[in-house]
N, C-alpha and C. Protein backbone atom coordinates (compact mmCIF):
# COMPACT_ATOMS: atom_id res chain seq x y z
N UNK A 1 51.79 65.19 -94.70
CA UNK A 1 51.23 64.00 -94.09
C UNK A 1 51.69 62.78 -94.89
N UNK A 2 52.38 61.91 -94.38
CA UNK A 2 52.36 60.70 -95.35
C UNK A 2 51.61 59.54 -94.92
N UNK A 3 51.56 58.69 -95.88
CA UNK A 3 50.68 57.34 -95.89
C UNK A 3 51.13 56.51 -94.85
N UNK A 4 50.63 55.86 -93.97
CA UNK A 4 51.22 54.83 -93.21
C UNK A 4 50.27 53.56 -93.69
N UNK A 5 51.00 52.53 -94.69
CA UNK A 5 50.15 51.02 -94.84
C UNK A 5 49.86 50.04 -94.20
N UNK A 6 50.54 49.90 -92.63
CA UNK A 6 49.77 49.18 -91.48
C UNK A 6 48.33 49.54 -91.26
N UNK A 7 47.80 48.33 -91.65
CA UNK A 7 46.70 48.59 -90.50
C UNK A 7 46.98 48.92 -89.13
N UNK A 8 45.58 49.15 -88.75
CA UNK A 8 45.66 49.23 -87.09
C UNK A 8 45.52 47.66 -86.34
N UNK A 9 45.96 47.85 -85.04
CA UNK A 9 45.67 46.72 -84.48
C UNK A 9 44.03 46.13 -84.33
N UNK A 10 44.48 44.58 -84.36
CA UNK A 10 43.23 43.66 -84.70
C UNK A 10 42.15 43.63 -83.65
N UNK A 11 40.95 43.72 -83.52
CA UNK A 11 40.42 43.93 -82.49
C UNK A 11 40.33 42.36 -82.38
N UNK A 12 40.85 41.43 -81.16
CA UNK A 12 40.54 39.89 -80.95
C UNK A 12 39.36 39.37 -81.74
N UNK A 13 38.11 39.79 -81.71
CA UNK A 13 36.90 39.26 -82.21
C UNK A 13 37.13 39.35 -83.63
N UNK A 14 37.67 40.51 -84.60
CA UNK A 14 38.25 39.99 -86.20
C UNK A 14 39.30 40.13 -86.56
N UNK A 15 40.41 39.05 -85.60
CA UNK A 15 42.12 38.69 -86.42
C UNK A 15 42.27 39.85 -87.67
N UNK A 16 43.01 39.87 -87.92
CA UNK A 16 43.39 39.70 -89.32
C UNK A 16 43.86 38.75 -90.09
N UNK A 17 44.11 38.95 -90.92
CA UNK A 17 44.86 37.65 -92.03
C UNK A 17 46.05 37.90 -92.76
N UNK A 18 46.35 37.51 -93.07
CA UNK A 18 48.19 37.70 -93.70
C UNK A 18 48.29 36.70 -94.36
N UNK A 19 48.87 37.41 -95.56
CA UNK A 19 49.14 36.33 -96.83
C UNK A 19 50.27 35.52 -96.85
N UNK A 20 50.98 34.20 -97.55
CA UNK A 20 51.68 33.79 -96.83
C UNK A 20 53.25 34.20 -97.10
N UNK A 21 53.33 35.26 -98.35
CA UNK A 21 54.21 35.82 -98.90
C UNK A 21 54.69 37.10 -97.71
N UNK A 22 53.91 37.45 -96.71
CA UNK A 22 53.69 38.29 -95.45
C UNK A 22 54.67 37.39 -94.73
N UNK A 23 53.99 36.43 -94.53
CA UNK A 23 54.69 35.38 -92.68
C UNK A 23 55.85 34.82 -93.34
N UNK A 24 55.92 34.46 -94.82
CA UNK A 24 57.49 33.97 -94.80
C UNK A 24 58.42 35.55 -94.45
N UNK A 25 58.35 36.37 -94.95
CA UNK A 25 58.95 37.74 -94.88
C UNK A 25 59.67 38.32 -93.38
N UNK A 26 58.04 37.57 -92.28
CA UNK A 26 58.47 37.96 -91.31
C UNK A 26 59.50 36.84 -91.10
N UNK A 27 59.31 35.76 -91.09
CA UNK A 27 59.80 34.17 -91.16
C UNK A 27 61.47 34.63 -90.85
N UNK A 28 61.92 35.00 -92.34
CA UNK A 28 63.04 35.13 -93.08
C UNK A 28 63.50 36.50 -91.89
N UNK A 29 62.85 37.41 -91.71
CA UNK A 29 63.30 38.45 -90.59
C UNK A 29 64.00 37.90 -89.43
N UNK A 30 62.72 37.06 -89.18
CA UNK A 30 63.13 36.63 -87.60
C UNK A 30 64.57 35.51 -87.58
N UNK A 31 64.66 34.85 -88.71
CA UNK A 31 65.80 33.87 -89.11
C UNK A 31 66.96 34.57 -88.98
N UNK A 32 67.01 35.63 -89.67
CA UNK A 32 68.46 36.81 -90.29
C UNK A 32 69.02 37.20 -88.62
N UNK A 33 68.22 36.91 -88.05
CA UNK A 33 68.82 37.81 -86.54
C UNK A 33 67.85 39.02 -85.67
N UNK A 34 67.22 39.44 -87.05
CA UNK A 34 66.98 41.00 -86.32
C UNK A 34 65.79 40.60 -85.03
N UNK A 35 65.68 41.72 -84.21
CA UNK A 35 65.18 41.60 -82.92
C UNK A 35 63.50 41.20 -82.98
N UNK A 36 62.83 40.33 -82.47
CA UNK A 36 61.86 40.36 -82.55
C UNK A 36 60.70 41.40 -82.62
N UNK A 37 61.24 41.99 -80.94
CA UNK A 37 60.36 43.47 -81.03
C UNK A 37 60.57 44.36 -81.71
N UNK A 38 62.12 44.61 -82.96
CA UNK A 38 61.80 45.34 -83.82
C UNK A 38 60.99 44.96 -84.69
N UNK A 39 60.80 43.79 -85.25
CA UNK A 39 59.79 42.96 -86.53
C UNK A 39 58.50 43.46 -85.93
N UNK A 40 58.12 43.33 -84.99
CA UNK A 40 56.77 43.48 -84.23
C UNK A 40 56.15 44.99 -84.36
N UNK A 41 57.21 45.49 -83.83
CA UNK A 41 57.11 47.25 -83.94
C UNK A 41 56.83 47.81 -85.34
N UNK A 42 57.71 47.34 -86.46
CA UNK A 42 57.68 47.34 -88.12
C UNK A 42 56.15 47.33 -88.54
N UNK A 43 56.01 46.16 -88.39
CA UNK A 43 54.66 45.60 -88.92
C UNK A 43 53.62 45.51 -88.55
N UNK A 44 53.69 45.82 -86.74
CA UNK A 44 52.21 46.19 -86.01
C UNK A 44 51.87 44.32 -85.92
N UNK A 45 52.75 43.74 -85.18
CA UNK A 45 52.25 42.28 -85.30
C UNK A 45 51.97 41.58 -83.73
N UNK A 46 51.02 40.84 -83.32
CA UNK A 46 51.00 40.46 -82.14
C UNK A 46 52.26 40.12 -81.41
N UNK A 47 52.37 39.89 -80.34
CA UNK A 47 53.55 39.72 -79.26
C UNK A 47 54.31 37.79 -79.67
N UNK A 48 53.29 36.82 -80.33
CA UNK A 48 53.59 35.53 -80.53
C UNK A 48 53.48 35.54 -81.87
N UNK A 49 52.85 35.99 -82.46
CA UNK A 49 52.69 35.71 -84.29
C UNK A 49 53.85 35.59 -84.86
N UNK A 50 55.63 36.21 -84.57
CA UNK A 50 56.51 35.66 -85.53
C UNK A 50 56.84 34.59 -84.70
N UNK A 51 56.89 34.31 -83.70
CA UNK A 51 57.54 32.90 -82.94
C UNK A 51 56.33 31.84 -83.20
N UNK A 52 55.38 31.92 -83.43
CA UNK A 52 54.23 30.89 -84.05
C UNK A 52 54.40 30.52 -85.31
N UNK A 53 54.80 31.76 -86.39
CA UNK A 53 55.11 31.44 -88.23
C UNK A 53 56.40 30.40 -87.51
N UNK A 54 57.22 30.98 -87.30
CA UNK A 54 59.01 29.99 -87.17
C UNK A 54 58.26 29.23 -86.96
N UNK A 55 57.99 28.80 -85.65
CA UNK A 55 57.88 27.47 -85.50
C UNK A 55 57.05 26.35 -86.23
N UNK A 56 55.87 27.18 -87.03
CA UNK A 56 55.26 26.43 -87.93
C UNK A 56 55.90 26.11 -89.15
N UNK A 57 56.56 26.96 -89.38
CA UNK A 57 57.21 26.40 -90.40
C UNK A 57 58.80 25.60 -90.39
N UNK A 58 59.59 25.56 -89.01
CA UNK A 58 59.80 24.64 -88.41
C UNK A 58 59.24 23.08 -88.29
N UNK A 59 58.30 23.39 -87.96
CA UNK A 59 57.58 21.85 -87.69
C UNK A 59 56.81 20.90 -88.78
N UNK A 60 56.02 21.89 -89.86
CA UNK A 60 55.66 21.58 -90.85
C UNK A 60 55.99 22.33 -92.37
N UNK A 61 56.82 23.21 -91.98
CA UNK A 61 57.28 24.24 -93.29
C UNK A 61 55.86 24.67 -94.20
N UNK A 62 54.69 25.02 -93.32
CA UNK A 62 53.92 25.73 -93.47
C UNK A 62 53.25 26.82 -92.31
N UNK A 63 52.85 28.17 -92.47
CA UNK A 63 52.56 28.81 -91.36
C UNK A 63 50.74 28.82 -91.78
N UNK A 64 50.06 27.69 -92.19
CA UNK A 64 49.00 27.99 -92.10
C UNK A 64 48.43 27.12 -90.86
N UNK A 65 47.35 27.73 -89.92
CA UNK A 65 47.32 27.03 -88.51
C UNK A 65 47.00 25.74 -88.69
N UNK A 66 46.35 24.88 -89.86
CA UNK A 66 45.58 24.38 -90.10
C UNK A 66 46.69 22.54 -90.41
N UNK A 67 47.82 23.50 -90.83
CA UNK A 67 48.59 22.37 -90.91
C UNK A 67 49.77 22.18 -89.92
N UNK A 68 49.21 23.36 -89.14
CA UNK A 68 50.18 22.80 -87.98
C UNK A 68 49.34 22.29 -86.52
N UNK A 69 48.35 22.02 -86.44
CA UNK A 69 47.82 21.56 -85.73
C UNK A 69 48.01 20.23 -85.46
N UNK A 70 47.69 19.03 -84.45
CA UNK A 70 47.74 17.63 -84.40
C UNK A 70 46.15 17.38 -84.77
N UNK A 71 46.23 16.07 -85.37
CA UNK A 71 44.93 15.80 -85.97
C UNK A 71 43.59 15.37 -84.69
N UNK A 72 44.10 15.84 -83.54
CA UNK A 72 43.56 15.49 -82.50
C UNK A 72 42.60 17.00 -82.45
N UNK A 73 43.57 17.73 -82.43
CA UNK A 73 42.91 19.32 -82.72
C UNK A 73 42.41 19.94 -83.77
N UNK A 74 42.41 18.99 -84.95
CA UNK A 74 41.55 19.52 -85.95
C UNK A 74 40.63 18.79 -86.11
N UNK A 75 40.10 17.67 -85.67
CA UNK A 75 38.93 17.11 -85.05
C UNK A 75 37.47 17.84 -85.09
N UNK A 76 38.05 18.90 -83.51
CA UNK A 76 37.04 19.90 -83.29
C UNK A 76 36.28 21.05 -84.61
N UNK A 77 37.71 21.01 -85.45
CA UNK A 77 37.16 22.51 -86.07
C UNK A 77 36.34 22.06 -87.12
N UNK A 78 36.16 21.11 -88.03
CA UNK A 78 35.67 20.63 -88.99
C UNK A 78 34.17 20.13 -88.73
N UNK A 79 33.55 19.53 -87.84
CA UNK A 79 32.11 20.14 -87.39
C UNK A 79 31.72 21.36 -87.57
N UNK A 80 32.34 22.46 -86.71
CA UNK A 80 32.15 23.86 -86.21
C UNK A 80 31.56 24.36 -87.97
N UNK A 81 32.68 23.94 -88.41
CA UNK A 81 32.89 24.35 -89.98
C UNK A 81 31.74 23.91 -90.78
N UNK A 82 31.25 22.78 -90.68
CA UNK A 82 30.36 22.27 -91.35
C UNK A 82 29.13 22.57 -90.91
N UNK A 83 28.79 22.74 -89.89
CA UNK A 83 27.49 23.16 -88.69
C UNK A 83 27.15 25.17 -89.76
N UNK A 84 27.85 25.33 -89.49
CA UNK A 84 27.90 27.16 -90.03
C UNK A 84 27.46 26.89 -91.02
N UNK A 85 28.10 26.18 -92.69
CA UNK A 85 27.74 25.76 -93.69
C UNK A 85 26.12 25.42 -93.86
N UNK A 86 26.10 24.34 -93.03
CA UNK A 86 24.33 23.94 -92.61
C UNK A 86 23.28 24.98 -92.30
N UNK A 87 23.62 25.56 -91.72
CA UNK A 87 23.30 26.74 -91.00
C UNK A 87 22.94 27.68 -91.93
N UNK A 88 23.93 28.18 -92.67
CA UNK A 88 23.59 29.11 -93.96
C UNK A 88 22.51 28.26 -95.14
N UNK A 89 22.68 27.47 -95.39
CA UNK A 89 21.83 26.61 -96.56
C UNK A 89 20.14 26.82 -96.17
N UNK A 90 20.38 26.47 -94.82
CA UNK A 90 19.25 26.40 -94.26
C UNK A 90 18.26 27.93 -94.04
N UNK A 91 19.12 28.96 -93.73
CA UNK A 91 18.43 30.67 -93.88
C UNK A 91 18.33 30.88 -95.04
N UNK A 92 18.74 30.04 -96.23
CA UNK A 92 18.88 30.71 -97.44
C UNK A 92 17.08 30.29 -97.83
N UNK A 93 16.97 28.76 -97.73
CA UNK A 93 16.21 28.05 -98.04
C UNK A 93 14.71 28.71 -97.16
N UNK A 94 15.05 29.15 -95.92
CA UNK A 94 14.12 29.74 -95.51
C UNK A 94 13.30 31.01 -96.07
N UNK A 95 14.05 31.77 -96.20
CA UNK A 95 14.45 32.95 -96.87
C UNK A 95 13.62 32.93 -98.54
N UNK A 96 14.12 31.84 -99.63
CA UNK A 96 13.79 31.64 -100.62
C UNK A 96 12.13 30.65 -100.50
N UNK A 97 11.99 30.09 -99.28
CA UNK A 97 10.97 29.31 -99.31
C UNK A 97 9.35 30.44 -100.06
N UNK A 98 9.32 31.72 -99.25
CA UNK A 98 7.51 32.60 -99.26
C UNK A 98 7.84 32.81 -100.60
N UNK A 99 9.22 33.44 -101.30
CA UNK A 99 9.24 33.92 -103.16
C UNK A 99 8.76 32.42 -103.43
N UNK A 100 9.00 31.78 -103.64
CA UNK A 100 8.57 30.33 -104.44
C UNK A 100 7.11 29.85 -104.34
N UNK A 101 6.88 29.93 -102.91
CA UNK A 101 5.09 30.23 -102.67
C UNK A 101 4.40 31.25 -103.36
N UNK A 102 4.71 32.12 -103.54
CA UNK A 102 3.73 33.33 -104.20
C UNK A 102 4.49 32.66 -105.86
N UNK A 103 5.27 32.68 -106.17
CA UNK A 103 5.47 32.14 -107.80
C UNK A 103 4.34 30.60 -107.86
N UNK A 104 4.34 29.99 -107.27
CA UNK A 104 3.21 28.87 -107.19
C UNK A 104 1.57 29.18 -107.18
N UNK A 105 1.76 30.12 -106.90
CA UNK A 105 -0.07 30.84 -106.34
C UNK A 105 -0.76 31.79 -107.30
């Protein structure tokens, strides 16, 4: 039996993540020539993920989404982001509120 180090495919609801020493690799693949759907097949990678790294790093010579977005579209995410943050502070505080009551009593 040997080891296979792909994961399995991502179920939509938790992506995976890839480091960026990963997407230049594929980057540099997809540059050299070789066939897309072989890179894809290799690495177990979505059908757009190496034509999304190129072009991000094309456009901004980074493949993180964050800097390839227009600042029109990163607008939205930075609430979302901060709302969650709030959100947690706030269960924590809830959470820690009854221990602090009985230490008072």
């Amino acid at each position: 039996m040997t080891w296979d180090w792909r994961p399995t495919m991502a179920d939509p609801k938790h992506p995976r993540h890839h480091g960026e020493a990963f997407k230049w690799q594929i980057v540099q693949s997809c540059e050299s020539g070789k066939p897309s759907r072989e890179i894809r097949a290799e690495y177990d990678i979505a059908r757009s993920t190496p034509r999304r790294w190129v072009q991000g790093i094309r456009d901004s010579g980074s493949t993180r989404a964050a800097d390839n977005r227009t600042p029109g579209r990163n607008e939205p995410v930075e609430p979302g982001r901060r709302n969650r943050q709030l959100e947690m502070e706030a269960d924590v505080s809830e959470q820690a509120a009854p221990v602090f009551a009985r230490r008072q009593a």
